[in-house]
N, C-alpha and C. Protein backbone atom coordinates (compact mmCIF):
# COMPACT_ATOMS: atom_id res chain seq x y z
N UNK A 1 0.83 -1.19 0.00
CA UNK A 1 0.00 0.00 0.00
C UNK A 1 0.88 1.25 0.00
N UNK A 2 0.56 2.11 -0.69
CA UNK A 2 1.23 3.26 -0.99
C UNK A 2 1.27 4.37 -0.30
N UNK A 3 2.33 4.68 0.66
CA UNK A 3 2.35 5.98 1.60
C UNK A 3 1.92 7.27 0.74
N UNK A 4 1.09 7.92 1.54
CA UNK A 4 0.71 9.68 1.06
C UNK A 4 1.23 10.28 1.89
N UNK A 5 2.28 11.36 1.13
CA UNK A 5 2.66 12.81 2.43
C UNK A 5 1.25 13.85 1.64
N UNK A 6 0.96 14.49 2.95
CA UNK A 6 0.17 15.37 3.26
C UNK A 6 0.04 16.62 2.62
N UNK A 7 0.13 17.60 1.60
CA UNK A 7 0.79 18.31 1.28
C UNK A 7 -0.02 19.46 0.97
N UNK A 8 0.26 20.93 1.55
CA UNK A 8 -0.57 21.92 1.58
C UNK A 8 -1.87 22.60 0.60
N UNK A 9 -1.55 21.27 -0.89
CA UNK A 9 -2.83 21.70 -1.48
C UNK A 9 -3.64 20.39 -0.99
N UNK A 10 -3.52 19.48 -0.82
CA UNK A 10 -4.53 18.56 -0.15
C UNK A 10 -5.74 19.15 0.81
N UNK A 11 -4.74 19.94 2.17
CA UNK A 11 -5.65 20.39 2.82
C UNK A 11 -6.62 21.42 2.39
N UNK A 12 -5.61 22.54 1.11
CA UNK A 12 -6.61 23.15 0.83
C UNK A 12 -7.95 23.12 -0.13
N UNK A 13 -7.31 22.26 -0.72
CA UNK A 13 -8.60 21.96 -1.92
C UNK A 13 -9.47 20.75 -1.26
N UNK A 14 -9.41 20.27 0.38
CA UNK A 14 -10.27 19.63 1.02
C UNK A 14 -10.41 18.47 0.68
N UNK A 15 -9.00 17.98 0.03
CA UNK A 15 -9.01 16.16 -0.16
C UNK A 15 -9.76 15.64 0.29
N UNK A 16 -10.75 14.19 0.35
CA UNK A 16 -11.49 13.02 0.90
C UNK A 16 -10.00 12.27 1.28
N UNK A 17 -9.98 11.49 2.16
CA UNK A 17 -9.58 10.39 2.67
C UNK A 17 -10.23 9.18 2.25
N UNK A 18 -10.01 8.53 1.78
CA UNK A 18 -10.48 7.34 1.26
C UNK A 18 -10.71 6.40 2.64
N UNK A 19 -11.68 6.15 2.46
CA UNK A 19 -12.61 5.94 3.93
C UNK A 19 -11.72 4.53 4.38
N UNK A 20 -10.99 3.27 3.66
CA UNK A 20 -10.04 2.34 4.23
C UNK A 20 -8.80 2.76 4.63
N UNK A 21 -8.12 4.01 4.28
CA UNK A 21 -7.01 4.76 5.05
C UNK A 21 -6.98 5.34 6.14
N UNK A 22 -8.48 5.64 6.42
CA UNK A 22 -8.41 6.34 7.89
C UNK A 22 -7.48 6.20 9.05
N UNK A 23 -6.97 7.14 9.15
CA UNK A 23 -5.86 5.99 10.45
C UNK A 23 -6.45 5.75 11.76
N UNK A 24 -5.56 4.83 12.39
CA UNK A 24 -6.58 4.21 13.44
C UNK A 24 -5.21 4.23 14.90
N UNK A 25 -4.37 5.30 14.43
CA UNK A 25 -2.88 5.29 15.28
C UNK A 25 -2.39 6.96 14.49
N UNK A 26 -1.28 7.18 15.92
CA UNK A 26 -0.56 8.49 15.61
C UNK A 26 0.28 8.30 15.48
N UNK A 27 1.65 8.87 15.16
CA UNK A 27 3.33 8.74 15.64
C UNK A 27 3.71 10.16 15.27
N UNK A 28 4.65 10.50 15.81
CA UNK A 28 5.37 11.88 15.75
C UNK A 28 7.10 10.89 16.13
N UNK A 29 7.33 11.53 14.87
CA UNK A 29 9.25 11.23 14.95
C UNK A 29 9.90 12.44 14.91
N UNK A 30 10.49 12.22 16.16
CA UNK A 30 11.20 13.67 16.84
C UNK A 30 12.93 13.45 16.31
N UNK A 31 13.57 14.02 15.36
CA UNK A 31 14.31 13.85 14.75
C UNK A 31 15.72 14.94 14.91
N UNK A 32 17.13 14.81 15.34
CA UNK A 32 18.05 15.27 15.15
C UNK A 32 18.95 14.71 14.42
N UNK A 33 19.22 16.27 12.99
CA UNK A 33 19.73 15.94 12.60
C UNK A 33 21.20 16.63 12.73
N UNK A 34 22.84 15.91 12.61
CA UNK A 34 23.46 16.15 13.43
C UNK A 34 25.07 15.86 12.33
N UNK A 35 25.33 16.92 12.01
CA UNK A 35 26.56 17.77 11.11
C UNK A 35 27.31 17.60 11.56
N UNK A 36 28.39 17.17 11.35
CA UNK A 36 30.11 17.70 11.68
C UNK A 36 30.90 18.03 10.81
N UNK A 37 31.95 18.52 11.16
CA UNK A 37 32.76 18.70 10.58
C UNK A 37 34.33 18.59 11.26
N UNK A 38 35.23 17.73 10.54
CA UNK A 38 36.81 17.44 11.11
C UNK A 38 37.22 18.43 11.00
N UNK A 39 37.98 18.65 11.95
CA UNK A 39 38.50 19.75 12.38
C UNK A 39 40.06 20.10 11.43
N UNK A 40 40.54 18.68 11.11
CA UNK A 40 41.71 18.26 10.45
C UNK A 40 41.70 18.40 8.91
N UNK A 41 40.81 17.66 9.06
CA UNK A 41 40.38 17.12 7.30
C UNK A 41 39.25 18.22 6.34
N UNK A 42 38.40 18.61 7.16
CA UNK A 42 37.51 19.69 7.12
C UNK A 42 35.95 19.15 6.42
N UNK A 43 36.56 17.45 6.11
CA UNK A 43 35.40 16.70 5.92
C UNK A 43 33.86 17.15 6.77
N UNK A 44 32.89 16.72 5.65
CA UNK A 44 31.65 17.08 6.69
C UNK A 44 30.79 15.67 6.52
N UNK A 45 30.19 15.38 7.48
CA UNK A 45 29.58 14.34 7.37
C UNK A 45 28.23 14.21 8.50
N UNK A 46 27.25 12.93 7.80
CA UNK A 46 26.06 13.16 8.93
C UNK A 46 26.08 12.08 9.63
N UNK A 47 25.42 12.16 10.79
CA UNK A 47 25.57 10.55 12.26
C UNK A 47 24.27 10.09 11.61
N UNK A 48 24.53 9.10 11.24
CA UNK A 48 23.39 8.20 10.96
C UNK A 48 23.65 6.67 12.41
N UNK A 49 22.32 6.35 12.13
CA UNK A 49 21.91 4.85 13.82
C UNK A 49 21.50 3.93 13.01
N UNK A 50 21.91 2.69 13.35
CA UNK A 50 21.26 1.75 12.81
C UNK A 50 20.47 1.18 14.42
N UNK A 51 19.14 1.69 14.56
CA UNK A 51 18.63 1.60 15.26
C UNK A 51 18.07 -0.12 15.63
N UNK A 52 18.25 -0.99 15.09
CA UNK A 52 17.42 -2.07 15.33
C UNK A 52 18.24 -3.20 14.31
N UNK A 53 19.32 -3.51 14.02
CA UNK A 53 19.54 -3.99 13.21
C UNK A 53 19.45 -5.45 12.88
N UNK A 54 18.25 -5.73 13.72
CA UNK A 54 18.11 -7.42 13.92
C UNK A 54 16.85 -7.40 13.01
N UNK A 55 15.56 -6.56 13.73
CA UNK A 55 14.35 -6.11 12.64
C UNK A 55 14.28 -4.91 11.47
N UNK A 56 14.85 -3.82 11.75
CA UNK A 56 14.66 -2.92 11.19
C UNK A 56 16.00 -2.77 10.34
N UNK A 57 17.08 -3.08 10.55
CA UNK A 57 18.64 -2.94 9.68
C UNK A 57 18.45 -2.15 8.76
N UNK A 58 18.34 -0.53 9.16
CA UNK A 58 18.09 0.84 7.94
C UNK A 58 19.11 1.71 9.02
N UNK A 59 19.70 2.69 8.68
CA UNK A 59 20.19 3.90 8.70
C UNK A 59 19.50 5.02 9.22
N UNK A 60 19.31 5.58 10.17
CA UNK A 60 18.32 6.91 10.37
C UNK A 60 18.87 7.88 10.42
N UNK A 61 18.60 9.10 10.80
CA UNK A 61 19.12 10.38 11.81
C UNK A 61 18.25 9.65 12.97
N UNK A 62 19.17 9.90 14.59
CA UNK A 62 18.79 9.87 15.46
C UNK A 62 17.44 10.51 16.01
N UNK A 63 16.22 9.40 16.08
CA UNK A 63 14.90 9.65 16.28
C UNK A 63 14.50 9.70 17.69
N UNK A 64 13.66 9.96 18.11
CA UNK A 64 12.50 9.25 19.15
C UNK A 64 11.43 9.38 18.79
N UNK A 65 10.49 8.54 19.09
CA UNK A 65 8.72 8.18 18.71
C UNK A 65 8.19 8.68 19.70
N UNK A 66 6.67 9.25 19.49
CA UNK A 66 5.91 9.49 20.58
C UNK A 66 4.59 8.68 19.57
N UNK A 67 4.07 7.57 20.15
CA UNK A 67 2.98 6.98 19.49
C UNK A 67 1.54 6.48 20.21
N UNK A 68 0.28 6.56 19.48
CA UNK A 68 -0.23 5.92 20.22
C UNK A 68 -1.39 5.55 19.72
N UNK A 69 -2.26 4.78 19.59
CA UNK A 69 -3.89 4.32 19.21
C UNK A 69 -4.56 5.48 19.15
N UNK A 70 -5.74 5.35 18.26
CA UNK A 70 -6.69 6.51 18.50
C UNK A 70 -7.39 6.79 16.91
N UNK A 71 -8.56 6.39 16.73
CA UNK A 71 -9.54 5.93 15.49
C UNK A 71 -9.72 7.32 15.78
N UNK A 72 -9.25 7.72 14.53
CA UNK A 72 -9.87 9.22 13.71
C UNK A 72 -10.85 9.15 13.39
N UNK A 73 -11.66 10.13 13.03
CA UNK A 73 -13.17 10.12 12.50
C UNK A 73 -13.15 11.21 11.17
N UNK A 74 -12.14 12.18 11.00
CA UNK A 74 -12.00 13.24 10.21
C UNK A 74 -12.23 12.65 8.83
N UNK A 75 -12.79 13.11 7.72
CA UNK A 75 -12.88 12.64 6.38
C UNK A 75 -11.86 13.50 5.39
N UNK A 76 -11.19 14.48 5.70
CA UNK A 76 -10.99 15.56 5.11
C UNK A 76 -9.26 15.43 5.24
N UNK A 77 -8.37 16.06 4.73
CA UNK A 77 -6.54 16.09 5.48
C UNK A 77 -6.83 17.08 6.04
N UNK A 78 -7.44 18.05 6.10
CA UNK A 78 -6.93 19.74 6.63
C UNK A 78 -7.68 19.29 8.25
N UNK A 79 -9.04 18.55 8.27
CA UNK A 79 -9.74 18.38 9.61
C UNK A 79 -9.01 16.90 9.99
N UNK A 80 -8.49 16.16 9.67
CA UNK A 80 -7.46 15.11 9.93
C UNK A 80 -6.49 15.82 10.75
N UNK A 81 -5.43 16.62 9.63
CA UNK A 81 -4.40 17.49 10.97
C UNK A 81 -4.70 17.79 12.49
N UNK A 82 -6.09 18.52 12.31
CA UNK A 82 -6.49 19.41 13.49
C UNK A 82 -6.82 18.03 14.54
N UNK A 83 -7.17 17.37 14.18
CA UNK A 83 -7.53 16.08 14.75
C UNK A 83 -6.41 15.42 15.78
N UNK A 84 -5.28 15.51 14.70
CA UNK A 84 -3.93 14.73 14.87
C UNK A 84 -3.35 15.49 16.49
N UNK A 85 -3.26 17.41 16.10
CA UNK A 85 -2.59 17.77 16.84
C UNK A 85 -3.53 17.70 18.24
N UNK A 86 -4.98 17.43 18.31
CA UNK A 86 -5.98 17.31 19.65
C UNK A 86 -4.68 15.72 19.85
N UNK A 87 -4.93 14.97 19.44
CA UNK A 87 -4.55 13.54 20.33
C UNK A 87 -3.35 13.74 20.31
N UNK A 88 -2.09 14.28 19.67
CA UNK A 88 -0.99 14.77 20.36
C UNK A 88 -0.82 15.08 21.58
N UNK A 89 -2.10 16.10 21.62
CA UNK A 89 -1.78 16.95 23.02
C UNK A 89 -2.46 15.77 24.29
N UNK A 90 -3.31 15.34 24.17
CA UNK A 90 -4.47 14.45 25.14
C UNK A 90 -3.63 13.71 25.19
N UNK A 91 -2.57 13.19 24.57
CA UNK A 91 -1.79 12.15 25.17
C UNK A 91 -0.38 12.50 25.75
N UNK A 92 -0.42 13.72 26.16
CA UNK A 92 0.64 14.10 26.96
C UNK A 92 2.42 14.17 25.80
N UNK A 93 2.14 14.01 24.50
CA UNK A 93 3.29 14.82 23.78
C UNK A 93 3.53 15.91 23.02
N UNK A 94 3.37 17.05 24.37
CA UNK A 94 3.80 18.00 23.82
C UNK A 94 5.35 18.41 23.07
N UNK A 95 5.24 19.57 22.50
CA UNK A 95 6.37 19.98 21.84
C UNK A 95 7.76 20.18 23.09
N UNK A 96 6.93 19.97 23.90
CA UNK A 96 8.48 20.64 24.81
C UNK A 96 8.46 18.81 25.74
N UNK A 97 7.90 17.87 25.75
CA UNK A 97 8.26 16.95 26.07
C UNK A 97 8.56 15.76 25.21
N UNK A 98 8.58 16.12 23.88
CA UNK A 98 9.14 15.53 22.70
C UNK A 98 10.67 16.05 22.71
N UNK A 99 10.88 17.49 22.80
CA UNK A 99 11.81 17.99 22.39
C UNK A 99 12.86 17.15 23.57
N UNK A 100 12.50 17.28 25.12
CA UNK A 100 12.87 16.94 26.64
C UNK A 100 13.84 15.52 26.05
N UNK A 101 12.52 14.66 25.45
CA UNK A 101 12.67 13.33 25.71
C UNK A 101 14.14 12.91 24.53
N UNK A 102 13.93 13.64 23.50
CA UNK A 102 15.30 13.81 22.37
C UNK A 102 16.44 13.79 22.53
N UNK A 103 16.33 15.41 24.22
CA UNK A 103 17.30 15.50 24.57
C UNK A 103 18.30 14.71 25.47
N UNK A 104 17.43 13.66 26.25
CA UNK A 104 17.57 12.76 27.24
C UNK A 104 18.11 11.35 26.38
N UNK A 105 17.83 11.31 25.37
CA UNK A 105 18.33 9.87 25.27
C UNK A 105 19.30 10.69 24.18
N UNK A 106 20.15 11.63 23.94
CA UNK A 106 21.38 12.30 22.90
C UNK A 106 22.46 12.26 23.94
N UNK A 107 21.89 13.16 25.21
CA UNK A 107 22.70 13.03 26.26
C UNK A 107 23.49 12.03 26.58
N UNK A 108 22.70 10.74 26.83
CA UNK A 108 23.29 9.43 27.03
C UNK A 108 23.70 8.96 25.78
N UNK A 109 23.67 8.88 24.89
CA UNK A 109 23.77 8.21 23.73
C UNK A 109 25.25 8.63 23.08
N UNK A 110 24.99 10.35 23.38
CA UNK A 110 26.57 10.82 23.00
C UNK A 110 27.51 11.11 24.28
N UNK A 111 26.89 10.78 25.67
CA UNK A 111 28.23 10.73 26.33
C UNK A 111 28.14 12.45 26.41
N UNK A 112 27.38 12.95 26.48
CA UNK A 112 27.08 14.18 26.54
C UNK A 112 26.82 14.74 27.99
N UNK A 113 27.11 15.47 28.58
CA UNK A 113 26.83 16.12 29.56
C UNK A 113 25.44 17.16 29.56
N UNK A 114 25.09 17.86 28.90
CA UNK A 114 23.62 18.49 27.96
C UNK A 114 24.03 18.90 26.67
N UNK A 115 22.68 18.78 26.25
CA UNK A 115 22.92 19.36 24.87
C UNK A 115 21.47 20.09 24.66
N UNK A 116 22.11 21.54 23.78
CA UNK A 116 20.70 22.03 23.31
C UNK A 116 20.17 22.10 21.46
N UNK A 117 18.66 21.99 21.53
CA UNK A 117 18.51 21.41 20.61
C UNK A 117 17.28 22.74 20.06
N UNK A 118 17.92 23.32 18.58
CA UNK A 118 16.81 24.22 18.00
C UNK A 118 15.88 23.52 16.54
N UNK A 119 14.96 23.72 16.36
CA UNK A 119 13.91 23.83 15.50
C UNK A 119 14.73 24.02 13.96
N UNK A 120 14.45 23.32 13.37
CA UNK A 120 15.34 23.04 12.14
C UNK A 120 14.67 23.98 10.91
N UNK A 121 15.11 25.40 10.42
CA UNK A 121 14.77 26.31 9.53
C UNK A 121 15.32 25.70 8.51
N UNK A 122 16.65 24.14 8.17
CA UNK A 122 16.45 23.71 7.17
C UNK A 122 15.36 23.11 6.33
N UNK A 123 15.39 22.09 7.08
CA UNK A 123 14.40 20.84 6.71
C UNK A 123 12.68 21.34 7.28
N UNK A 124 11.98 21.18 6.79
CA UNK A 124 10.61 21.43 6.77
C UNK A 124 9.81 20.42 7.56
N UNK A 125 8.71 20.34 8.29
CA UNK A 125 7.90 19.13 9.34
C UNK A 125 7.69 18.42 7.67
N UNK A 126 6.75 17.38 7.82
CA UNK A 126 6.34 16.47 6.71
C UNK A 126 5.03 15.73 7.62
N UNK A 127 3.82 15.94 7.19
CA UNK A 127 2.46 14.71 7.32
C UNK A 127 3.03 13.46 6.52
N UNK A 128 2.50 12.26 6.92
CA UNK A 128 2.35 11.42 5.99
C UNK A 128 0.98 10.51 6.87
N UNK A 129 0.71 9.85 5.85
CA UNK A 129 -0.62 8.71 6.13
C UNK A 129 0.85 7.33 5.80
N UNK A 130 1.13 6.79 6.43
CA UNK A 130 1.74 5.33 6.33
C UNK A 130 0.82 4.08 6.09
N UNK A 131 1.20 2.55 6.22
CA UNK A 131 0.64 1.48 6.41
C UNK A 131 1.21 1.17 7.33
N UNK A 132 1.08 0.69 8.70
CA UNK A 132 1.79 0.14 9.58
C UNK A 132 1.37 -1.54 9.67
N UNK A 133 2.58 -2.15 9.05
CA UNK A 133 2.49 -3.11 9.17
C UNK A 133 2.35 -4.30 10.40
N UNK A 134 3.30 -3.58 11.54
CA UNK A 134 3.53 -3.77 12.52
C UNK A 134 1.93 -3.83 13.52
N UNK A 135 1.63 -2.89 13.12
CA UNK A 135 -0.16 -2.85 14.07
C UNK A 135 -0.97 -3.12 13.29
N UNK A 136 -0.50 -2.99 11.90
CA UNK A 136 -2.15 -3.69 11.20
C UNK A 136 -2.68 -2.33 10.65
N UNK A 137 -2.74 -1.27 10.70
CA UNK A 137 -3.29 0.11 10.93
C UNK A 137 -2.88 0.98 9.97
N UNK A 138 -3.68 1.62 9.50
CA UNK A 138 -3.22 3.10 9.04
C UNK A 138 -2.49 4.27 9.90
N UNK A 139 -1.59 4.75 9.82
CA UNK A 139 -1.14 5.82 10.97
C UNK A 139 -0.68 6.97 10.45
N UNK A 140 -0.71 8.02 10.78
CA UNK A 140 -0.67 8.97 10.67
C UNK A 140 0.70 10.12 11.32
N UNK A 141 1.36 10.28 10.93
CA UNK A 141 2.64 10.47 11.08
C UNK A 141 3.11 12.25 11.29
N UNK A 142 3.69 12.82 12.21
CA UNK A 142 4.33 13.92 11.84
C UNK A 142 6.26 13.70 11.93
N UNK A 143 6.55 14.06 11.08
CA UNK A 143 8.23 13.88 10.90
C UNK A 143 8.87 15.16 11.35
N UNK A 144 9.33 15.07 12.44
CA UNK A 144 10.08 16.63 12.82
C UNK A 144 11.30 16.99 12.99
N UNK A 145 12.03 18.02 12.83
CA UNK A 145 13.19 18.01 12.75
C UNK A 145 14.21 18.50 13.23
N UNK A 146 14.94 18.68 14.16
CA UNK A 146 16.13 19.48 15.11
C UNK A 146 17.16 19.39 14.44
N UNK A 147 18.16 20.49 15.44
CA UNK A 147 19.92 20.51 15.13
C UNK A 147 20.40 20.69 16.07
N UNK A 148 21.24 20.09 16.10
CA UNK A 148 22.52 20.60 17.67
C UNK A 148 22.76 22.04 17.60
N UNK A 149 22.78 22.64 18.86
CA UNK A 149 22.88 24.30 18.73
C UNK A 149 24.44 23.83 18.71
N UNK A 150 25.76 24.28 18.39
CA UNK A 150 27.01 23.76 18.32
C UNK A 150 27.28 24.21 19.83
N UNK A 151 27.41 25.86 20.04
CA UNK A 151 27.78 26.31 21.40
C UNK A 151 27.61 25.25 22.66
N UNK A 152 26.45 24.81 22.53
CA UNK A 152 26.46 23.58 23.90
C UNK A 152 26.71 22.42 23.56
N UNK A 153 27.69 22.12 22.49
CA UNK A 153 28.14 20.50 22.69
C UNK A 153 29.59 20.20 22.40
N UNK A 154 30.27 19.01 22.44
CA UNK A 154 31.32 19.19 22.71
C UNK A 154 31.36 17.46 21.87
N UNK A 155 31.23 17.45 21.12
CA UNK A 155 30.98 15.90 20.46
C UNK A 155 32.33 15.08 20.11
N UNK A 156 32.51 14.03 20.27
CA UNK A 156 33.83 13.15 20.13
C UNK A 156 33.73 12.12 19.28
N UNK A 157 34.79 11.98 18.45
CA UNK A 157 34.83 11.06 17.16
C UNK A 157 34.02 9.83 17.45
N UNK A 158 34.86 9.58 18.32
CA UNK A 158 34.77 8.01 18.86
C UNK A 158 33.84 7.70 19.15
N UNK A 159 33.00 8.43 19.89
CA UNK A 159 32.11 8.31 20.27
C UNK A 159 30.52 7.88 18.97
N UNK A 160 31.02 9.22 18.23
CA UNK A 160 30.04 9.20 16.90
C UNK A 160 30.07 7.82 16.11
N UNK A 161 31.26 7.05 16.46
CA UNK A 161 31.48 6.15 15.28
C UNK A 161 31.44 4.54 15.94
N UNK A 162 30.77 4.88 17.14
CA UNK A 162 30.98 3.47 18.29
C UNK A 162 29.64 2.82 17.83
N UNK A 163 29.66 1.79 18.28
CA UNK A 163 28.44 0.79 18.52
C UNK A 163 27.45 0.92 17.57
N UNK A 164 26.56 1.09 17.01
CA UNK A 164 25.59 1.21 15.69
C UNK A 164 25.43 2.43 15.16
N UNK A 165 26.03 3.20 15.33
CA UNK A 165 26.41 4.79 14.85
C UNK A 165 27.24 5.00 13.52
N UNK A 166 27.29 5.77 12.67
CA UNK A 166 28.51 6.09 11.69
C UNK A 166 27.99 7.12 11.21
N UNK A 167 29.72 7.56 10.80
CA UNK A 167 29.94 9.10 9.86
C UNK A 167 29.32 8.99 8.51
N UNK A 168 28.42 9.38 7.84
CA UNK A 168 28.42 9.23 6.26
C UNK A 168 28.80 10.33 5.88
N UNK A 169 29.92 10.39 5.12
CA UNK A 169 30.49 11.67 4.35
C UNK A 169 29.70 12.12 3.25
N UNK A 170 29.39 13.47 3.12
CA UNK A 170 28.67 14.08 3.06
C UNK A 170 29.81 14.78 1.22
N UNK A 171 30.80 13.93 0.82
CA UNK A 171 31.62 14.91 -0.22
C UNK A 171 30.90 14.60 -1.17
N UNK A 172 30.67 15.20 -2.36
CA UNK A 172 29.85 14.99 -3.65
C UNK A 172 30.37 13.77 -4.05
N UNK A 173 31.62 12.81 -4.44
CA UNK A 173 31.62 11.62 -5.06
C UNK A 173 31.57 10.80 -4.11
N UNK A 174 31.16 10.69 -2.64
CA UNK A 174 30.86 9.72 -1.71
C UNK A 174 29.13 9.46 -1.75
N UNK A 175 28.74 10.92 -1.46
CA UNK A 175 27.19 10.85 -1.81
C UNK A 175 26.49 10.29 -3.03
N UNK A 176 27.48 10.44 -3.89
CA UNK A 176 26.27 10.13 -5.42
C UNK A 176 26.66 8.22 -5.34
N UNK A 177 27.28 7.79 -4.81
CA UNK A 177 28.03 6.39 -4.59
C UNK A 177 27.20 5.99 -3.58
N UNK A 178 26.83 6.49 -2.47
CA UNK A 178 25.46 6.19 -1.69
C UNK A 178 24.08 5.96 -2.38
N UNK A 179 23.93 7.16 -2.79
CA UNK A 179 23.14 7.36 -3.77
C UNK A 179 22.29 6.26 -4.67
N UNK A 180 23.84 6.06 -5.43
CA UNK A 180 23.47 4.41 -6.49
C UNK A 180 23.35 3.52 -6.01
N UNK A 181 23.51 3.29 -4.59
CA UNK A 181 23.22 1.68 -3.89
C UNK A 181 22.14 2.15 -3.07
N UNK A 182 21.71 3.83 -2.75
CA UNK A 182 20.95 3.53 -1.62
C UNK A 182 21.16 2.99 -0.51
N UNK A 183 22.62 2.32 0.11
CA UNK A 183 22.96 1.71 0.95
C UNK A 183 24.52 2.60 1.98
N UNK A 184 24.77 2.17 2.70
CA UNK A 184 26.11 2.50 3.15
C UNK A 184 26.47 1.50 3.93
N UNK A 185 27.89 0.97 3.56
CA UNK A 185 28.69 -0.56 4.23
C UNK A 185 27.44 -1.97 3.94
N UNK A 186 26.81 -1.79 3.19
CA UNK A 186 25.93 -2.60 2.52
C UNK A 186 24.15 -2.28 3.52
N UNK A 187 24.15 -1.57 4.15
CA UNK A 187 23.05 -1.36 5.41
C UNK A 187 21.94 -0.28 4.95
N UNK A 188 20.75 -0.25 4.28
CA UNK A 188 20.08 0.34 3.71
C UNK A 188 19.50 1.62 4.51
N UNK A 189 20.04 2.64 3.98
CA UNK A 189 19.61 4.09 4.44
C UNK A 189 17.94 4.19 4.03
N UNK A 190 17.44 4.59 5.48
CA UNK A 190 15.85 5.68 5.28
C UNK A 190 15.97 6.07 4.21
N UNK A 191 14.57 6.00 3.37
CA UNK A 191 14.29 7.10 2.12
C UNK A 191 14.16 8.88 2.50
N UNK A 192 13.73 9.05 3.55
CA UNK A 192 13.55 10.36 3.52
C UNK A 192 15.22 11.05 3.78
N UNK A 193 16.00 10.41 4.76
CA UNK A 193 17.44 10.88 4.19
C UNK A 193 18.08 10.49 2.79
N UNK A 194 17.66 9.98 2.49
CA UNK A 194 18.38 9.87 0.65
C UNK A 194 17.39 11.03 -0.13
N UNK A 195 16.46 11.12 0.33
CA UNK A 195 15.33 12.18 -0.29
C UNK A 195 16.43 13.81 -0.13
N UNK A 196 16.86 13.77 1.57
CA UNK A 196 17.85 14.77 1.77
C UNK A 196 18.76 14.92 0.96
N UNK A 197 19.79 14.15 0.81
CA UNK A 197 20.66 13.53 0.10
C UNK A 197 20.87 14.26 -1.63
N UNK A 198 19.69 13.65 -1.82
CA UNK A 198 19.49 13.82 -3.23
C UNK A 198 19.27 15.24 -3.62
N UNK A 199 19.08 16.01 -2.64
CA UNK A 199 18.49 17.67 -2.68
C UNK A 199 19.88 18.27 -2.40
N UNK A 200 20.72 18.61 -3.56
CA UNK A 200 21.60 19.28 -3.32
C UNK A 200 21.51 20.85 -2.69
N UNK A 201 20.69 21.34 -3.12
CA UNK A 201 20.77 22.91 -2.16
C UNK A 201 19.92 22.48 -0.60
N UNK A 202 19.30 21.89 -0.74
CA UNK A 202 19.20 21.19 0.79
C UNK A 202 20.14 20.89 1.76
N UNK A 203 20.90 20.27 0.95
CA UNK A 203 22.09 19.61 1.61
C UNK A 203 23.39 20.08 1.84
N UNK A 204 23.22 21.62 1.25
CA UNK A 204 24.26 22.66 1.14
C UNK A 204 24.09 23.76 2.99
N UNK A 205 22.51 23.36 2.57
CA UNK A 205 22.13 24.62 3.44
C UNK A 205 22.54 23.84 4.80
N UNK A 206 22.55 22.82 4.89
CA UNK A 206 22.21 21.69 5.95
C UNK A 206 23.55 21.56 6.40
N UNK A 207 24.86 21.13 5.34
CA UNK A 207 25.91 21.21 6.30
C UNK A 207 26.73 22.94 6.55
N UNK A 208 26.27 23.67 6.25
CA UNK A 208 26.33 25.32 7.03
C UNK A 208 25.95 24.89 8.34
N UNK A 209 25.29 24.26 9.05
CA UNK A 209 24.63 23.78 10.19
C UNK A 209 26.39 22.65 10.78
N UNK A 210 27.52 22.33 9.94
CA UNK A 210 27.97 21.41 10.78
C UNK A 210 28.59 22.10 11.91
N UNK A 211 28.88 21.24 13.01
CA UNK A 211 29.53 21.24 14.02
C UNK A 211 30.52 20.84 14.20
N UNK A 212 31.73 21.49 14.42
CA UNK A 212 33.30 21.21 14.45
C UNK A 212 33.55 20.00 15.55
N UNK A 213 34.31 18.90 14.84
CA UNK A 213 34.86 18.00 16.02
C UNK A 213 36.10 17.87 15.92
């Protein structure tokens, strides 16, 4: 079944929902995305996770989920949204305890002492309607996006490149070589970062955002 992103003429020209898509679940993926740059080499590159690599074995930017049940009734995308952001809130994930919870597992994750995290003027939010295979369900998705403020972090190679973590270099003949496999060290990268990827002035604007290590 074929994922739909949401997209501002939908809501306005008052799309139908096709009454078997309705979703019947939420998710919000709270997303940092996270630049460097060698200090030596002057290489820039992004931290990608292989979050699950027993079920899931894909590539992300470092996520957290806030998810949960909840049969929509909306027929429309624009009264769907409004819908979405009521059971956001009724279920206790707000914007500042999404953002909290991001920050809490980066902390630990990078060996971090705090880190602060701003609202990404690159990359844009994204709706989507998914299939969730996993629940059976239609779900309904917001994709969101952060950056390390640089001033409060203090990030270490080693660290970036330990345990299911890695650098993907970010140089034009490394990327277009990603690119053609879609993969990195044979381990299949998310589409919506190859979507990044593939957006060269995106991806220009995005490492202006790196952070010196």
């Amino acid at each position: 079944m074929k994922n739909i992103q949401i997209s501002k003429e939908m809501i306005e020209n008052n799309v139908i929902i096709p009454n078997n898509m309705r979703p019947k679940r939420f998710a919000v993926a709270t997303n940092a995305m996270i630049i460097v740059e060698d200090s030596k080499t002057s290489e820039k590159s992004m931290l990608l996770y292989n979050y699950d690599p027993v079920n899931w074995n894909q590539l992300y930017p470092y996520f957290t989920s806030s998810n949960a049940m909840n049969n929509f009734k909306s027929e429309r995308y624009g009264d769907l949204l409004e819908e979405f952001e009521a059971a956001i809130s009724k279920n206790g994930f707000s914007p500042k305890n999404r953002i909290n919870r991001l920050k809490k597992d980066l902390v630990e994750s990078l060996s971090q002492v705090d880190i602060e995290l701003v609202k990404s003027d690159v990359i844009k939010d994204e709706y989507w309607l998914k299939y969730s295979k996993s629940q059976d369900v239609w779900t309904i998705y917001l994709i969101e996006f952060f950056q390390l403020q640089s001033t409060a972090t203090n990030l270490d190679k080693y660290v970036l490149t330990k345990d299911d973590k890695c650098l993907l270099s970010l140089s034009k003949e490394k990327v277009q070589d990603i690119l053609d496999e879609a993969k990195y060290n044979e381990v299949p990268i998310v589409k919506n970062t190859l979507n990044i990827l593939k957006d060269e002035e995106l991806l220009n604007e995005l490492m202006n955002t790196a952070i010196t290590i």
